[in-house]
C-alpha atoms as a PDB file:
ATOM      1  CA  UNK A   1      31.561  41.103 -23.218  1.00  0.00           C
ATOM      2  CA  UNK A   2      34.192  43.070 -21.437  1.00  0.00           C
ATOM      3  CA  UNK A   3      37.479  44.183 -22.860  1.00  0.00           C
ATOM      4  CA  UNK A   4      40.729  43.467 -21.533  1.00  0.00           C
ATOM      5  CA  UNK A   5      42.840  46.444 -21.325  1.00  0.00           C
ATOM      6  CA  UNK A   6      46.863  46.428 -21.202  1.00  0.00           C
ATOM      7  CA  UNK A   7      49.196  49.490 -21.066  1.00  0.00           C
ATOM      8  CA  UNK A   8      52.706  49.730 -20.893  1.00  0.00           C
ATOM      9  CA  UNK A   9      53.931  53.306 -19.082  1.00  0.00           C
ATOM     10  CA  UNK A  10      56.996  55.148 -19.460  1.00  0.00           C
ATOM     11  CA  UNK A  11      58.850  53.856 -17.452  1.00  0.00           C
ATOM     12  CA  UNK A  12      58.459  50.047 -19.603  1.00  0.00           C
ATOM     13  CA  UNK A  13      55.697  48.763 -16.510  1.00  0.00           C
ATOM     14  CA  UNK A  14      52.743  46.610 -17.935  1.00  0.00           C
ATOM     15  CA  UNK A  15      49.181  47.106 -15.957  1.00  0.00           C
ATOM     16  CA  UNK A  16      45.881  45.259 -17.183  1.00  0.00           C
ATOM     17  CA  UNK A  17      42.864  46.041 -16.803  1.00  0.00           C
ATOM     18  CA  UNK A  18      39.431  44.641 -17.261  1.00  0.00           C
ATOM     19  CA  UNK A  19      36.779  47.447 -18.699  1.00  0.00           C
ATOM     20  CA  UNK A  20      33.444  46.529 -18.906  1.00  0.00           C
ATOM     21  CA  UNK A  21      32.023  49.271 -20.981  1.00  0.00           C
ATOM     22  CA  UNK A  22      35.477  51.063 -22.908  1.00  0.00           C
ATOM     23  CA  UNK A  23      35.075  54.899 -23.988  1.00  0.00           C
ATOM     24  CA  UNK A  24      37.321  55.350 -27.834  1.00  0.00           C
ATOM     25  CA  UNK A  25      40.265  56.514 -25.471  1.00  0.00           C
ATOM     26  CA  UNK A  26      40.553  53.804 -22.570  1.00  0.00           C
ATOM     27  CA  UNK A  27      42.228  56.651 -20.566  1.00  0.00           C
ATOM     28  CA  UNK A  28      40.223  57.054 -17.713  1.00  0.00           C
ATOM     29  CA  UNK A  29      37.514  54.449 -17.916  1.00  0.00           C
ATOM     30  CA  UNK A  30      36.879  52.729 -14.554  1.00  0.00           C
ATOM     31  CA  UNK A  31      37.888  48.580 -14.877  1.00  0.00           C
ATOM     32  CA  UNK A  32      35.305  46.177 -12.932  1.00  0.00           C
ATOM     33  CA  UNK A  33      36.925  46.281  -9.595  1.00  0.00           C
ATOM     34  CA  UNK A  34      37.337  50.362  -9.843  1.00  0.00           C
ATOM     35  CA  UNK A  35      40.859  51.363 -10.856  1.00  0.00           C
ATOM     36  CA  UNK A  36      41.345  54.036 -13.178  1.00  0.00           C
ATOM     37  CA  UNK A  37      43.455  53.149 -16.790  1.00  0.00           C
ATOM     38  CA  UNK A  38      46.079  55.686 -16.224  1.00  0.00           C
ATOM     39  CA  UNK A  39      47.920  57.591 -19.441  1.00  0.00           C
ATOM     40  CA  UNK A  40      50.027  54.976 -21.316  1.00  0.00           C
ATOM     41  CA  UNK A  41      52.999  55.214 -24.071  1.00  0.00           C
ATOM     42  CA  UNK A  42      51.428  51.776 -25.471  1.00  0.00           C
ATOM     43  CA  UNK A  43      48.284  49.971 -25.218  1.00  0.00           C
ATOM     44  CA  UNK A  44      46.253  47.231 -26.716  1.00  0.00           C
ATOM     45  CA  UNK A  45      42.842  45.853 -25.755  1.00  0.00           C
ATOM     46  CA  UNK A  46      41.236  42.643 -26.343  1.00  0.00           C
ATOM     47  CA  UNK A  47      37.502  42.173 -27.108  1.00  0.00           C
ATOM     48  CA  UNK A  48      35.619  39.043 -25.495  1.00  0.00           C
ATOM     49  CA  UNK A  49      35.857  38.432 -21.412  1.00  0.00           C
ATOM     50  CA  UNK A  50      33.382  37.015 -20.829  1.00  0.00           C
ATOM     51  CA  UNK A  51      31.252  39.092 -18.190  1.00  0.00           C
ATOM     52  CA  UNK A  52      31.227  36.263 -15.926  1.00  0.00           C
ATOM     53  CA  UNK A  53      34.642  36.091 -16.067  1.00  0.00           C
ATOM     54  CA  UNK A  54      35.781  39.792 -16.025  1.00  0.00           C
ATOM     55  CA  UNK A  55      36.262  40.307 -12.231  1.00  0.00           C
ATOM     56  CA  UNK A  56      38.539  37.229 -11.456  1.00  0.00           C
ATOM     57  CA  UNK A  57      40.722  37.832 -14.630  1.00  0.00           C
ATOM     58  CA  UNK A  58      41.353  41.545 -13.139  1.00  0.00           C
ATOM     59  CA  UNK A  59      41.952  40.744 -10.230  1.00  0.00           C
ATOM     60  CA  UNK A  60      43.889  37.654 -10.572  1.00  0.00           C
ATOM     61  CA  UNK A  61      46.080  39.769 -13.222  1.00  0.00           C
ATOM     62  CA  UNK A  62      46.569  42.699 -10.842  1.00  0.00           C
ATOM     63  CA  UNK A  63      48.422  39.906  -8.546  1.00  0.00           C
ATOM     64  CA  UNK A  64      50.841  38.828 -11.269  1.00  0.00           C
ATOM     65  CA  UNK A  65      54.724  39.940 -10.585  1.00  0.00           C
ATOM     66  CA  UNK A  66      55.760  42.675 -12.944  1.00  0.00           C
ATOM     67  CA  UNK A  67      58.390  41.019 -14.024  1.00  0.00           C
ATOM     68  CA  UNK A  68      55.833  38.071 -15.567  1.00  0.00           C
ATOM     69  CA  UNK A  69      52.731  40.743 -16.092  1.00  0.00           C
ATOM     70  CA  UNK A  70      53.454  40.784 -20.139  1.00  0.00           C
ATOM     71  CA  UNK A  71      53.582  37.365 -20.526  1.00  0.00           C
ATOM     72  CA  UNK A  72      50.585  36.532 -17.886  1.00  0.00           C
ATOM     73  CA  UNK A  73      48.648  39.513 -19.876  1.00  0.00           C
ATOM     74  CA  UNK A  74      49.662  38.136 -23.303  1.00  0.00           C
ATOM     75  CA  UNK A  75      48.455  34.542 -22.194  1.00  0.00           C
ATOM     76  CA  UNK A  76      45.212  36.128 -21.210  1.00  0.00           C
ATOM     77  CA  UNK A  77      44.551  37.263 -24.504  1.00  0.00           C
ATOM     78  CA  UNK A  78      44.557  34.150 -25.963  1.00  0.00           C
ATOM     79  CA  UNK A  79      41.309  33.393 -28.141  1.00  0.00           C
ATOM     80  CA  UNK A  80      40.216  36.722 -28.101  1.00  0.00           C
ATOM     81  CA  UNK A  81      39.678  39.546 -30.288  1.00  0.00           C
ATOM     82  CA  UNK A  82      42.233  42.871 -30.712  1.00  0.00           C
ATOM     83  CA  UNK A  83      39.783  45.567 -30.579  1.00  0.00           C
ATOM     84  CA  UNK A  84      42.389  48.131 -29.820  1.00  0.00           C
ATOM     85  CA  UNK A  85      45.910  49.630 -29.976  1.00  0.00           C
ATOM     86  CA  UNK A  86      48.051  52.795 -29.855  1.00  0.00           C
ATOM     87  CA  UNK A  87      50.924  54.453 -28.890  1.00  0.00           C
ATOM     88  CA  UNK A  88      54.619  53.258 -29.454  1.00  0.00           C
ATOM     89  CA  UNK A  89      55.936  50.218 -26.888  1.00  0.00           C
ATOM     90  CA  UNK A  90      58.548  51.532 -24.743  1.00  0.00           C
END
């Protein structure tokens, strides 16, 4: 299972990502389609994509307007597992 990875950076921006194999920090870990996770302010990662899965839900996430990337990310989440969080939301 891969985990799904969203931060939120200073300036308020949400990014997802989908990390296959997730060090303790996140920062820095390479997603499935090879973008870094940058630093974050907030963050919060999901347990359960299923491997199968993990490429189109990155990529089809990395497509998503910012304006609706929160809600597309939160949708996302849906049915699985908060393995993750930290920092304070902006």
């Amino acid at each position: 299972m891969a985990h799904l990875v969203a931060i939120q950076t200073s300036t308020g921006e949400w990014q997802a990502f989908v990390v296959a194999h997730p060090s303790n920090r996140f920062v820095g870990d390479i997603d499935v389609i090879g973008r870094e996770v940058p630093s974050f302010c907030h963050m919060r990662a999901w347990d359960g994509v299923p491997k199968a899965e993990a490429e189109r839900l990155a990529r089809s996430l990395k497509g998503v307007p910012k304006a609706a990337r929160h809600a597309a990310i939160l949708k996302a989440s849906e049915g699985l597992r908060l393995s993750a969080s930290a920092g304070t939301p902006v």
